[in-house]
C-alpha atoms as a PDB file:
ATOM      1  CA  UNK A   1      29.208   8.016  -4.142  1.00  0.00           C
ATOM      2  CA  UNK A   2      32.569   6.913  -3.098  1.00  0.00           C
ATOM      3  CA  UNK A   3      34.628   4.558  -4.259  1.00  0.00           C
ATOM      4  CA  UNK A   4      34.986   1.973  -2.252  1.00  0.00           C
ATOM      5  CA  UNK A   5      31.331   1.867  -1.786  1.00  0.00           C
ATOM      6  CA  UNK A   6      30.451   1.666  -5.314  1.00  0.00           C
ATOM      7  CA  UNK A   7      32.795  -0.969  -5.233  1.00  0.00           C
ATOM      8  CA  UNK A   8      31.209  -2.928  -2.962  1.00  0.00           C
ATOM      9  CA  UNK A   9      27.102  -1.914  -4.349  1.00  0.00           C
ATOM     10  CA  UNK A  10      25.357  -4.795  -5.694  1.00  0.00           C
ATOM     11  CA  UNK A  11      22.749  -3.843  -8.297  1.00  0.00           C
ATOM     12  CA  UNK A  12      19.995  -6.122  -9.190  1.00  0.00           C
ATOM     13  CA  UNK A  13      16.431  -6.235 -10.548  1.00  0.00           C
ATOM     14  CA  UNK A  14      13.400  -8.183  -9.011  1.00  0.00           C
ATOM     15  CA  UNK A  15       9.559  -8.340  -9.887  1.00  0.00           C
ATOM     16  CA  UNK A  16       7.012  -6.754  -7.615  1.00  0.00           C
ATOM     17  CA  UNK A  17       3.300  -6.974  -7.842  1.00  0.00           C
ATOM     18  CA  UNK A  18       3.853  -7.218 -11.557  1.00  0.00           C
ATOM     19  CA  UNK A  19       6.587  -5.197 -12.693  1.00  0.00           C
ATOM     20  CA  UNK A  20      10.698  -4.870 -12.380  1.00  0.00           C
ATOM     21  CA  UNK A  21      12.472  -2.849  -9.735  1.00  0.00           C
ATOM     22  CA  UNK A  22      15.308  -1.837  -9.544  1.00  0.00           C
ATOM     23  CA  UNK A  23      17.335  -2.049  -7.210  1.00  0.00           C
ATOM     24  CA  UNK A  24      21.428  -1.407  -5.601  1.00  0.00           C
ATOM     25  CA  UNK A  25      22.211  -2.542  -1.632  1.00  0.00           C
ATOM     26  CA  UNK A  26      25.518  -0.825  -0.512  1.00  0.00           C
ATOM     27  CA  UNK A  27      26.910  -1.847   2.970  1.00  0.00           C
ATOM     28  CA  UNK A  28      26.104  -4.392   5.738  1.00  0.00           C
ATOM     29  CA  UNK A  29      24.963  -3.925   8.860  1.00  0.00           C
ATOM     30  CA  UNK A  30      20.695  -3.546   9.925  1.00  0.00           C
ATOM     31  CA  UNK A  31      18.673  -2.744   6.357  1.00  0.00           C
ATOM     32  CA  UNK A  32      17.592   0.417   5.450  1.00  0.00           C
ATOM     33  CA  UNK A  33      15.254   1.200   2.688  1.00  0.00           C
ATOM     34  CA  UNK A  34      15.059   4.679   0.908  1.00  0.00           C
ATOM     35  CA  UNK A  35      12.009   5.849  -0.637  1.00  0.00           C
ATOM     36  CA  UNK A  36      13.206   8.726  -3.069  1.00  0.00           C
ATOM     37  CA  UNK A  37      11.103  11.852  -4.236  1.00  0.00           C
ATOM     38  CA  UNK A  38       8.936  12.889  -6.986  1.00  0.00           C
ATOM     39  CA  UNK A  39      11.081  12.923 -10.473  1.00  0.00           C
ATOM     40  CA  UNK A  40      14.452  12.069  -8.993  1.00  0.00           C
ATOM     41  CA  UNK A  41      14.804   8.295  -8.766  1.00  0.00           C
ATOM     42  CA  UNK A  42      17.588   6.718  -6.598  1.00  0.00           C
ATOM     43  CA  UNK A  43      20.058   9.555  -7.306  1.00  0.00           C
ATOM     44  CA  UNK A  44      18.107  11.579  -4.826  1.00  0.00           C
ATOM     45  CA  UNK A  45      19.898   9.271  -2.036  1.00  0.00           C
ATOM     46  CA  UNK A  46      23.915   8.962  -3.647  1.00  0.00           C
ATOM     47  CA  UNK A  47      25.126  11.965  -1.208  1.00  0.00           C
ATOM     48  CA  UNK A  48      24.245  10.469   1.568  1.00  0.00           C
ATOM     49  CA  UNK A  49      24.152   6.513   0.800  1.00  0.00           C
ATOM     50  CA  UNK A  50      27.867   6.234   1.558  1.00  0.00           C
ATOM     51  CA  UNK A  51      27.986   7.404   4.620  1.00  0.00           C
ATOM     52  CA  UNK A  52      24.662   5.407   5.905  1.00  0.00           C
ATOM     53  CA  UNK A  53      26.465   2.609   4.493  1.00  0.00           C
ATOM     54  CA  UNK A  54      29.396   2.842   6.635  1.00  0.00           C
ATOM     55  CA  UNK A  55      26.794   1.328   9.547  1.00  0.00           C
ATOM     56  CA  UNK A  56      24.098  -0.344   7.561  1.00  0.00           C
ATOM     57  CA  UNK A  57      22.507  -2.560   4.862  1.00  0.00           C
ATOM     58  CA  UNK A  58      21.502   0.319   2.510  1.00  0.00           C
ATOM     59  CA  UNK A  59      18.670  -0.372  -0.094  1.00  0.00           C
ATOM     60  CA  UNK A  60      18.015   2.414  -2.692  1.00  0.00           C
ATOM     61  CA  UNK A  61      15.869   2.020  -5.498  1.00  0.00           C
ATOM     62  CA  UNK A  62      13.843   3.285  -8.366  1.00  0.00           C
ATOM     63  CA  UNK A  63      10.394   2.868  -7.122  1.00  0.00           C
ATOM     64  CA  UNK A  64       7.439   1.675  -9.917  1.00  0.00           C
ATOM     65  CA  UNK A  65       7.337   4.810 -13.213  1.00  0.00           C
ATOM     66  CA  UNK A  66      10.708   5.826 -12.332  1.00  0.00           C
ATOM     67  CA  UNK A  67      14.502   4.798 -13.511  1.00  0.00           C
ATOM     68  CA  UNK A  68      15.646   1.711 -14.615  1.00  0.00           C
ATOM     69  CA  UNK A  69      12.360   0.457 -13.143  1.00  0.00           C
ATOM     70  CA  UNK A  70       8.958  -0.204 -15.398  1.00  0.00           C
ATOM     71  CA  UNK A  71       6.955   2.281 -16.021  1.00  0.00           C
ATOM     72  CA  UNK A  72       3.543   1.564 -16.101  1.00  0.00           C
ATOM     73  CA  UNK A  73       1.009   4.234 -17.244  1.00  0.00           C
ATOM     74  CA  UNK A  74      -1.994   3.944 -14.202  1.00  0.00           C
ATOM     75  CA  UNK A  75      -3.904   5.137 -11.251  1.00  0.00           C
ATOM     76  CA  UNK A  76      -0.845   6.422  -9.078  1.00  0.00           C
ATOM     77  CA  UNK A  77      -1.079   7.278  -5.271  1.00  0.00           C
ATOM     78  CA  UNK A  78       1.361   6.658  -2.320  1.00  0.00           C
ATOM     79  CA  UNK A  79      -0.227   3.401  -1.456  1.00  0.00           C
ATOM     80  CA  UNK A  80       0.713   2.048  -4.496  1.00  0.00           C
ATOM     81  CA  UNK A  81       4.529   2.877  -3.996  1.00  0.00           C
ATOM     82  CA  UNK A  82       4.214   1.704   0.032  1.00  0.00           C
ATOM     83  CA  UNK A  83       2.824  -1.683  -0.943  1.00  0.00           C
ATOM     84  CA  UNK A  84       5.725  -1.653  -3.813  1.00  0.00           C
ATOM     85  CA  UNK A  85       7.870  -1.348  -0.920  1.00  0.00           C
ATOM     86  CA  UNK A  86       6.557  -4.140   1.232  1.00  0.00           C
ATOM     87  CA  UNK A  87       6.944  -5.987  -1.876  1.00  0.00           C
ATOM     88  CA  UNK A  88      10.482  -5.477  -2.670  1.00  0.00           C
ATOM     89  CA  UNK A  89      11.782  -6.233   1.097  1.00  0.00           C
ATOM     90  CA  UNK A  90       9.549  -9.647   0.672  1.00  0.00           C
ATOM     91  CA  UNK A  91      11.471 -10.038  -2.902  1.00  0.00           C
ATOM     92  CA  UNK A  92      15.092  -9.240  -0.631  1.00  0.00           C
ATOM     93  CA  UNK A  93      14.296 -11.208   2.137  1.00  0.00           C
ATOM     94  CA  UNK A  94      13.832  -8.460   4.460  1.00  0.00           C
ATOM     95  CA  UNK A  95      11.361  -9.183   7.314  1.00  0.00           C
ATOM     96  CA  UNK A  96      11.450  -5.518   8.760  1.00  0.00           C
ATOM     97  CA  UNK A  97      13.813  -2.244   8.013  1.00  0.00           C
ATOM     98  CA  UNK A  98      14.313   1.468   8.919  1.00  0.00           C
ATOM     99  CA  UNK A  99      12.520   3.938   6.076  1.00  0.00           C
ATOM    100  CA  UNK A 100      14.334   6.717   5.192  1.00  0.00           C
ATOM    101  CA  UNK A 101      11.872   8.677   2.712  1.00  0.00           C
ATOM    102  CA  UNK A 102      12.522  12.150   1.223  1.00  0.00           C
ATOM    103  CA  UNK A 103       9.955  14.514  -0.271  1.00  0.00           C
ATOM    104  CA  UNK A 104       7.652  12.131  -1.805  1.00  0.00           C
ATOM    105  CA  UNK A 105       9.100   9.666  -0.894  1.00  0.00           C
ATOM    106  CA  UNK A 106       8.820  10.941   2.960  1.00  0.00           C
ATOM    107  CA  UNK A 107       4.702  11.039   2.119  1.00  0.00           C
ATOM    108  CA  UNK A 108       5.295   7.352   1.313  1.00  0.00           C
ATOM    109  CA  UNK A 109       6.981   6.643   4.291  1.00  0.00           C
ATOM    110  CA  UNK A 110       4.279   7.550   6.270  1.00  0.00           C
ATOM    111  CA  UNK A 111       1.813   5.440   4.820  1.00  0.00           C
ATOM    112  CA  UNK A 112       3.862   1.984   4.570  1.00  0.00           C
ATOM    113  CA  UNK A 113       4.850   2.733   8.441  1.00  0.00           C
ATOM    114  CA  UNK A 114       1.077   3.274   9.017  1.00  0.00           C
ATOM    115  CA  UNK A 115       0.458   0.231   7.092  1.00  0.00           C
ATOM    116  CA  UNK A 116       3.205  -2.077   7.783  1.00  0.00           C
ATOM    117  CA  UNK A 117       4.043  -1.303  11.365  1.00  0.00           C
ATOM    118  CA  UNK A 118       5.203  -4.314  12.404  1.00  0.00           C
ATOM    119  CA  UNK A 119       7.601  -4.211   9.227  1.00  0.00           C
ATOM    120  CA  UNK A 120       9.018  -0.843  10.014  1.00  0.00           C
ATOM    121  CA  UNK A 121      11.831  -0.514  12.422  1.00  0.00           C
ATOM    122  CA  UNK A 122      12.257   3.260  12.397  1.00  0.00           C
ATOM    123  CA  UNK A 123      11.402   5.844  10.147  1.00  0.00           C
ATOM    124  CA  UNK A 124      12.764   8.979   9.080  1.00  0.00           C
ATOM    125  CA  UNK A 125      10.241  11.281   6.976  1.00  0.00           C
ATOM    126  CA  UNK A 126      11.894  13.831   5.247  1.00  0.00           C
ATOM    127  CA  UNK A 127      10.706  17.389   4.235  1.00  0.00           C
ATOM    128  CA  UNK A 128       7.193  16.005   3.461  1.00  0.00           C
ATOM    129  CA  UNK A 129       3.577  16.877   4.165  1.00  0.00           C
ATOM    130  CA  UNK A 130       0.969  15.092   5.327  1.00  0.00           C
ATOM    131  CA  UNK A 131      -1.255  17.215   3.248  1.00  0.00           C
ATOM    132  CA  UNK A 132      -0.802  19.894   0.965  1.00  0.00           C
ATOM    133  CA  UNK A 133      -1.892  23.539   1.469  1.00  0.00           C
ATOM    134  CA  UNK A 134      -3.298  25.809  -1.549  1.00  0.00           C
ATOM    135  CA  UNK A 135       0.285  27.223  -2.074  1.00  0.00           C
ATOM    136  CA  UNK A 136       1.658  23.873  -1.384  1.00  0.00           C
ATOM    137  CA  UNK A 137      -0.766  22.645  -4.662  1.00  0.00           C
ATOM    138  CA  UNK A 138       0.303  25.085  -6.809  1.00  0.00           C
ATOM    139  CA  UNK A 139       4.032  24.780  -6.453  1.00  0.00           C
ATOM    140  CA  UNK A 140       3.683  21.053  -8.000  1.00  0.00           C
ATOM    141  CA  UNK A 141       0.858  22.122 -10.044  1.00  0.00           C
ATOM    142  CA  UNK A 142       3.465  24.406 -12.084  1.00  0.00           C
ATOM    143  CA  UNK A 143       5.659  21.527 -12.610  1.00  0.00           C
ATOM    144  CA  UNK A 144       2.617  19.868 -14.528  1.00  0.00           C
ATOM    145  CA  UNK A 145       1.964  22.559 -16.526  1.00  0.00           C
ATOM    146  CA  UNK A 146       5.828  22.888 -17.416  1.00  0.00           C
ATOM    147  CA  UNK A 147       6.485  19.537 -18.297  1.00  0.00           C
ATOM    148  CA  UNK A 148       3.263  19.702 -20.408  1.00  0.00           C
ATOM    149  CA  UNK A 149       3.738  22.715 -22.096  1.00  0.00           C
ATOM    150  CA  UNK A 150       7.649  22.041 -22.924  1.00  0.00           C
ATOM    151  CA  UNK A 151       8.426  19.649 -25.666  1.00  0.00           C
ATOM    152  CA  UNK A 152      10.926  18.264 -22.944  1.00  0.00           C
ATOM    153  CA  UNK A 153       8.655  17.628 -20.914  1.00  0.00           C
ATOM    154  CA  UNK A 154       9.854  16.618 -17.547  1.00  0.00           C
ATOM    155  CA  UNK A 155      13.457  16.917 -18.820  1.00  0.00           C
ATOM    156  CA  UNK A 156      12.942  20.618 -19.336  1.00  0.00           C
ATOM    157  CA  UNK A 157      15.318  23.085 -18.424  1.00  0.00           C
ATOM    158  CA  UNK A 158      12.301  25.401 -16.937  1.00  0.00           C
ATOM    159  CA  UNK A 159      11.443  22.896 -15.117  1.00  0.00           C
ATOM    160  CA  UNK A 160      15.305  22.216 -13.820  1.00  0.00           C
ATOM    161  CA  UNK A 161      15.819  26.535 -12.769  1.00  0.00           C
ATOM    162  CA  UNK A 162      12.765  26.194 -11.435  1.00  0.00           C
ATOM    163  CA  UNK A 163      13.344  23.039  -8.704  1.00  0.00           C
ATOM    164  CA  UNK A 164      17.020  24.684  -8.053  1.00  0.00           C
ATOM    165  CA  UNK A 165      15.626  27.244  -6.324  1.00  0.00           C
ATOM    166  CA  UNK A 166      12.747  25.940  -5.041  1.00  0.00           C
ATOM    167  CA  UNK A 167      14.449  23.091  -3.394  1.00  0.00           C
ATOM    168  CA  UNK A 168      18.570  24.073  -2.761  1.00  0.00           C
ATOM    169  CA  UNK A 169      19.376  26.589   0.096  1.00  0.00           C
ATOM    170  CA  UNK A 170      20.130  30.213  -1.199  1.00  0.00           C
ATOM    171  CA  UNK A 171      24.269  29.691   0.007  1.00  0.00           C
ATOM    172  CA  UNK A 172      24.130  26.034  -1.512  1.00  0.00           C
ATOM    173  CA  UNK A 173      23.181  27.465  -4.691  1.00  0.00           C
ATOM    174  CA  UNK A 174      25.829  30.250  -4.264  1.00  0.00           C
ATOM    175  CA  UNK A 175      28.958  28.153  -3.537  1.00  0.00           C
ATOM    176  CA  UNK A 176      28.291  25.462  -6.028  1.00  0.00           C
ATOM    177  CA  UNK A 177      26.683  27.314  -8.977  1.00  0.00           C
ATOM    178  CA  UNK A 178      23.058  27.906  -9.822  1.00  0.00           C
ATOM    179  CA  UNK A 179      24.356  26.861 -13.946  1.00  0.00           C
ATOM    180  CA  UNK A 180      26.018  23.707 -13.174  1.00  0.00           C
ATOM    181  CA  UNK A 181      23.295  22.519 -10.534  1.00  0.00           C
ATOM    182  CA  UNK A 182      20.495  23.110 -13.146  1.00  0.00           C
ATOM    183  CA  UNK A 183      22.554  21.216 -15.466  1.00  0.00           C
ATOM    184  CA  UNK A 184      22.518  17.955 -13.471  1.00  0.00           C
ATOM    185  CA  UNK A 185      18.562  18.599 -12.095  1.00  0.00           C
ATOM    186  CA  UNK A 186      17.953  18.734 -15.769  1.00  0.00           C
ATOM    187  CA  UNK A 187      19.579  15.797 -16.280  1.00  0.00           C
ATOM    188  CA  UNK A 188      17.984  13.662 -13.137  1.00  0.00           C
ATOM    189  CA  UNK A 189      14.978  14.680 -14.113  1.00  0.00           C
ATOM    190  CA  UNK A 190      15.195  13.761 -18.167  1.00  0.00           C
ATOM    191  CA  UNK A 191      16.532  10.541 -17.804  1.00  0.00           C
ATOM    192  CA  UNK A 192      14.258   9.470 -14.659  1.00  0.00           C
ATOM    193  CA  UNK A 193      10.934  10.510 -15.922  1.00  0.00           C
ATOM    194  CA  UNK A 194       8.110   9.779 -18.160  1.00  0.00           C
ATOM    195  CA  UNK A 195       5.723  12.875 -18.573  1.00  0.00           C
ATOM    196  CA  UNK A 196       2.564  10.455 -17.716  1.00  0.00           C
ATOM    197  CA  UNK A 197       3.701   9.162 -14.792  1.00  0.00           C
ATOM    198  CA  UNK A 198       5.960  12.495 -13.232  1.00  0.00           C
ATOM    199  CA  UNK A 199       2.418  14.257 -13.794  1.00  0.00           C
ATOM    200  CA  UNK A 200       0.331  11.732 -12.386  1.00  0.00           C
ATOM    201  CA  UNK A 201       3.163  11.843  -9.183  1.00  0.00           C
ATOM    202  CA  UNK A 202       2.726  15.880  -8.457  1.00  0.00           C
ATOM    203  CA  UNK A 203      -1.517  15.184  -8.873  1.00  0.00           C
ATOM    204  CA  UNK A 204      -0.838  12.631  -6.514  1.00  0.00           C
ATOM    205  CA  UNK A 205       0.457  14.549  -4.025  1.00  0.00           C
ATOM    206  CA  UNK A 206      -2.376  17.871  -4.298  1.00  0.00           C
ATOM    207  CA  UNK A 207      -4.987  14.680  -4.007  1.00  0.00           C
ATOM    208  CA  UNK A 208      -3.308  13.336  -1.332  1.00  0.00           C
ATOM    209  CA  UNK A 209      -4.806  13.198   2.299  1.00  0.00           C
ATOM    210  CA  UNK A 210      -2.036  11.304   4.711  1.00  0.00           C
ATOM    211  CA  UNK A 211      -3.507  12.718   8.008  1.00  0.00           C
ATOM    212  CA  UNK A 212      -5.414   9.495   8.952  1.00  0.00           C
ATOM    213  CA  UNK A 213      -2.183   7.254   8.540  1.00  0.00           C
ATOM    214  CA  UNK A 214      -0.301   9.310  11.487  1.00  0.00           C
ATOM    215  CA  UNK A 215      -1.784   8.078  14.535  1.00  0.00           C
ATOM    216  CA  UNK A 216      -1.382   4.318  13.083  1.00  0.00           C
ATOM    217  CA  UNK A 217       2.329   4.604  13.096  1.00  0.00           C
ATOM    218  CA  UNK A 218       4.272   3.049  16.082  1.00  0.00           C
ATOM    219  CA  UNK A 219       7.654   3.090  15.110  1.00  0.00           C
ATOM    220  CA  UNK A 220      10.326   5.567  16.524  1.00  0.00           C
ATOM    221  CA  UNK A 221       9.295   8.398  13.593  1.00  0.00           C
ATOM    222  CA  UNK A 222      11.787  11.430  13.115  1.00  0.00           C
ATOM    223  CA  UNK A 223      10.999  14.233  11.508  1.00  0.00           C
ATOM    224  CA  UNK A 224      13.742  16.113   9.564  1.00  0.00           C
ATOM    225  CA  UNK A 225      13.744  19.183   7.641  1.00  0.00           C
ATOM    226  CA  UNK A 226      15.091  22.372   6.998  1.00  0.00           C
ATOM    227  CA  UNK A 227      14.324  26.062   8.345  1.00  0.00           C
ATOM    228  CA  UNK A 228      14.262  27.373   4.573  1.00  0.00           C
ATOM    229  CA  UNK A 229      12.101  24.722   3.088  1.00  0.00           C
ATOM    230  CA  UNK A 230       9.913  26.578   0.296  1.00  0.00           C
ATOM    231  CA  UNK A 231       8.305  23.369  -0.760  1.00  0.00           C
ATOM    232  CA  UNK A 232       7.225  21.360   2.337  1.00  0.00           C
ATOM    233  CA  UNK A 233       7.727  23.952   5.017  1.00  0.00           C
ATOM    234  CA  UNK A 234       7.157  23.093   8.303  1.00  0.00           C
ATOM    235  CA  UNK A 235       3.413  25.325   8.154  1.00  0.00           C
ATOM    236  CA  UNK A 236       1.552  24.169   5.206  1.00  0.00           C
ATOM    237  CA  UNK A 237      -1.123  26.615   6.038  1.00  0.00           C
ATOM    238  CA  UNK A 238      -4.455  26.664   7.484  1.00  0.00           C
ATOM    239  CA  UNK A 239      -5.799  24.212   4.934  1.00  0.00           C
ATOM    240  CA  UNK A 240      -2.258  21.897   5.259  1.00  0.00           C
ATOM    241  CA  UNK A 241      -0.570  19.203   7.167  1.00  0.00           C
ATOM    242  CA  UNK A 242       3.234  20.115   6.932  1.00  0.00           C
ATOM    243  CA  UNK A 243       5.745  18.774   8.937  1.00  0.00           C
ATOM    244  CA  UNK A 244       5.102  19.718  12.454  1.00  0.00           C
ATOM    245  CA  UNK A 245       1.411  18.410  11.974  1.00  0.00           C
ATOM    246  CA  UNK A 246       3.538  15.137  11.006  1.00  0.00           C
ATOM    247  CA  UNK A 247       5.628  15.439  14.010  1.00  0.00           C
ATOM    248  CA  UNK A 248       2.478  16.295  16.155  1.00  0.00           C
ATOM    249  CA  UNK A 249       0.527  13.190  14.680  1.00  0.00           C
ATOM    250  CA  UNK A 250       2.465  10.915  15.485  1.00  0.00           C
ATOM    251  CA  UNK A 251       2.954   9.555  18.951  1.00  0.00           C
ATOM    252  CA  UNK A 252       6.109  10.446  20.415  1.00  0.00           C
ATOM    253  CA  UNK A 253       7.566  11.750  17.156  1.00  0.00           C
ATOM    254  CA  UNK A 254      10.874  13.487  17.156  1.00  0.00           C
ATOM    255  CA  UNK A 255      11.985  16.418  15.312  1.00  0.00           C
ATOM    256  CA  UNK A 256      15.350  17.749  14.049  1.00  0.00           C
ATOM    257  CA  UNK A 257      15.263  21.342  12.053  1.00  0.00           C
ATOM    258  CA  UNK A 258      18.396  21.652   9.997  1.00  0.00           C
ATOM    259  CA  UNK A 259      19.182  25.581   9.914  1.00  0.00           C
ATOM    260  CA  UNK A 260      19.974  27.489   6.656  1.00  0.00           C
ATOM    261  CA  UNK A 261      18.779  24.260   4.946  1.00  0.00           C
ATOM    262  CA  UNK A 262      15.832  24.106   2.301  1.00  0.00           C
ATOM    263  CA  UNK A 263      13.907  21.420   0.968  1.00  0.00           C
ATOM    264  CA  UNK A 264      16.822  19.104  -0.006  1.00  0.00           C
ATOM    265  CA  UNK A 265      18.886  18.715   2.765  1.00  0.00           C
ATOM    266  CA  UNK A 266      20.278  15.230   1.528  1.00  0.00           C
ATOM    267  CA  UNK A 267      22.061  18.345  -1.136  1.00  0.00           C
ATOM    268  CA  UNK A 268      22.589  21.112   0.320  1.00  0.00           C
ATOM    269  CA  UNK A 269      23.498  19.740   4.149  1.00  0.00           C
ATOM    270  CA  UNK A 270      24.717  16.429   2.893  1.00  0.00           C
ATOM    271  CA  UNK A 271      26.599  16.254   6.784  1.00  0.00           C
ATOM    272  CA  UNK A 272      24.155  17.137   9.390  1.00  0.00           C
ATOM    273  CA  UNK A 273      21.174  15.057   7.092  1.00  0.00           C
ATOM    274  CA  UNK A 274      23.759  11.572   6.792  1.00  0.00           C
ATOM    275  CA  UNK A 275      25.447  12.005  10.752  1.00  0.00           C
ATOM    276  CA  UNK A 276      21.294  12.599  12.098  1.00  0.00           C
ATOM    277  CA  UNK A 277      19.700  10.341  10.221  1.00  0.00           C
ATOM    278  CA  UNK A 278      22.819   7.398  10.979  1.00  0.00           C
ATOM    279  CA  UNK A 279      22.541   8.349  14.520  1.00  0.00           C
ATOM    280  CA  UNK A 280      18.341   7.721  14.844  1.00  0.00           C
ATOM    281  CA  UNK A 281      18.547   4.598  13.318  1.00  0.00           C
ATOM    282  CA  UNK A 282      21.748   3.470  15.442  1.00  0.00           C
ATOM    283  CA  UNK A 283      19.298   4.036  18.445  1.00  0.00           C
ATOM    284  CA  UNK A 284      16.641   2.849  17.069  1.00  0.00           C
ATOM    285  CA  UNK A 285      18.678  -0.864  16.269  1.00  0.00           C
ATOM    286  CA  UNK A 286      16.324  -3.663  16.154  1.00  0.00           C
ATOM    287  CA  UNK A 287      19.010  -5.821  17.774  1.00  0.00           C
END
């Protein structure tokens, strides 16, 4: 994050259907909330939260088992985190915002703008699924049975090679280092994670069945994601509901495929991901 917009970040921490979030707004302007991804935490956002915040009121936060945020061991699913949501913008004072949700956090995006319509400005759902396919399973079925099997659990450096490649473009990786970028997934990972709750997230999402909350959103909806994406490609499958089954769900959905990028594109095409993204919500101004 830059400098002069960590200098002007407020941090703070409020109580939401029973526990803390936390919680850091950077910017002014129309709010926009960002729902972050399985094991990351808010630090999934900082590459592209300065730039959004050159035009708007950006909230990032560490949703409910993750970050500075309690960490309740319980039944986890993405209603849970999308009626978190609702209750942090009632906490903030925020009657409606865009959703910018990434990975996970793009699965919860689709449910609180299927739930909360009239709260949702835009949203933005980010190399997600609607429903996993068999290969789609397995991928976040491996991460459980690293993080179990490794003494450092989710903060295991397995577990860290293994979500470089799987999520990071192959000339990403190449430029900035496959060694160094481990280094700080590892470190994301350890310090944002219990093991209950990261492996209650990835069962989450193979149990997970989204498809019904499509047709319910009414908000301008973008879909975003890249050409490479290994983990949430476009075609989950026959037995799936990847991204273009998003796009095609949801009335008058758009789509935006960012070439050469994979399943992080906040990383690994920090530009095109900040300048689209800034540019939907701009036309999508509730004002």
């Amino acid at each position: 994050m830059t400098e002069g917009a960590m200098e002007n970040a407020v941090e703070g921490v409020v109580v939401v259907n029973g526990v803390k979030l936390w919680h850091r707004i950077t910017g002014e302007g129309e709010p926009v909330v960002q729902i972050h991804g399985a094991g990351f935490g808010h630090f999934n956002f900082d590459p592209v939260t300065p730039a959004l915040a050159e035009r708007f009121r950006v909230v990032d936060y560490d949703m409910r088992g993750y970050g500075r945020s309690d960490r309740p061991v319980q039944d986890y699913d993405m209603e849970v985190w999308a009626d978190d949501l609702a209750g942090l913008m009632d906490a903030l004072g925020l009657e409606a915002a865009h959703v910018h949700g990434t990975s996970m956090g793009g699965m919860i995006a689709i449910v609180f703008a299927g739930k909360y319509p009239q709260r949702t400005t835009s949203v933005v759902i980010n190399c997600a699924a609607a429903k996993l396919g068999a290969t789609g399973c397995l991928i976040f079925k491996n991460w459980i049975d690293i993080a179990r099997l490794d003494p450092e659990g989710p903060g295991s450096r397995v577990l860290a090679e293994l979500i470089t490649w799987q999520a990071l473009s192959k000339r990403f990786v190449a430029e900035q280092g496959a060694e160094g970028l481990a280094d700080a997934m590892q470190t994301i990972l350890r310090d944002s994670n219990d093991l209950e709750i990261f492996t209650a997230a990835c069962q989450a999402m193979c149990d997970m069945d989204l498809r019904p909350w499509l047709s319910r959103i009414t908000s301008p909806a973008l879909v975003l994601g890249g050409d490479e994406d290994l983990m949430t490609p476009w075609d989950q499958g026959p037995d799936g509901a990847g991204q273009q089954a998003i796009a095609d769900g949801i009335p008058g959905a758009q789509t935006h495929v960012i070439r050469g990028a994979n399943h992080s594109t906040i990383f690994d095409s920090t530009a095109e991901h900040a300048s689209v993204v800034s540019e939907f919500f701009a036309r999508h101004a509730a004002r």
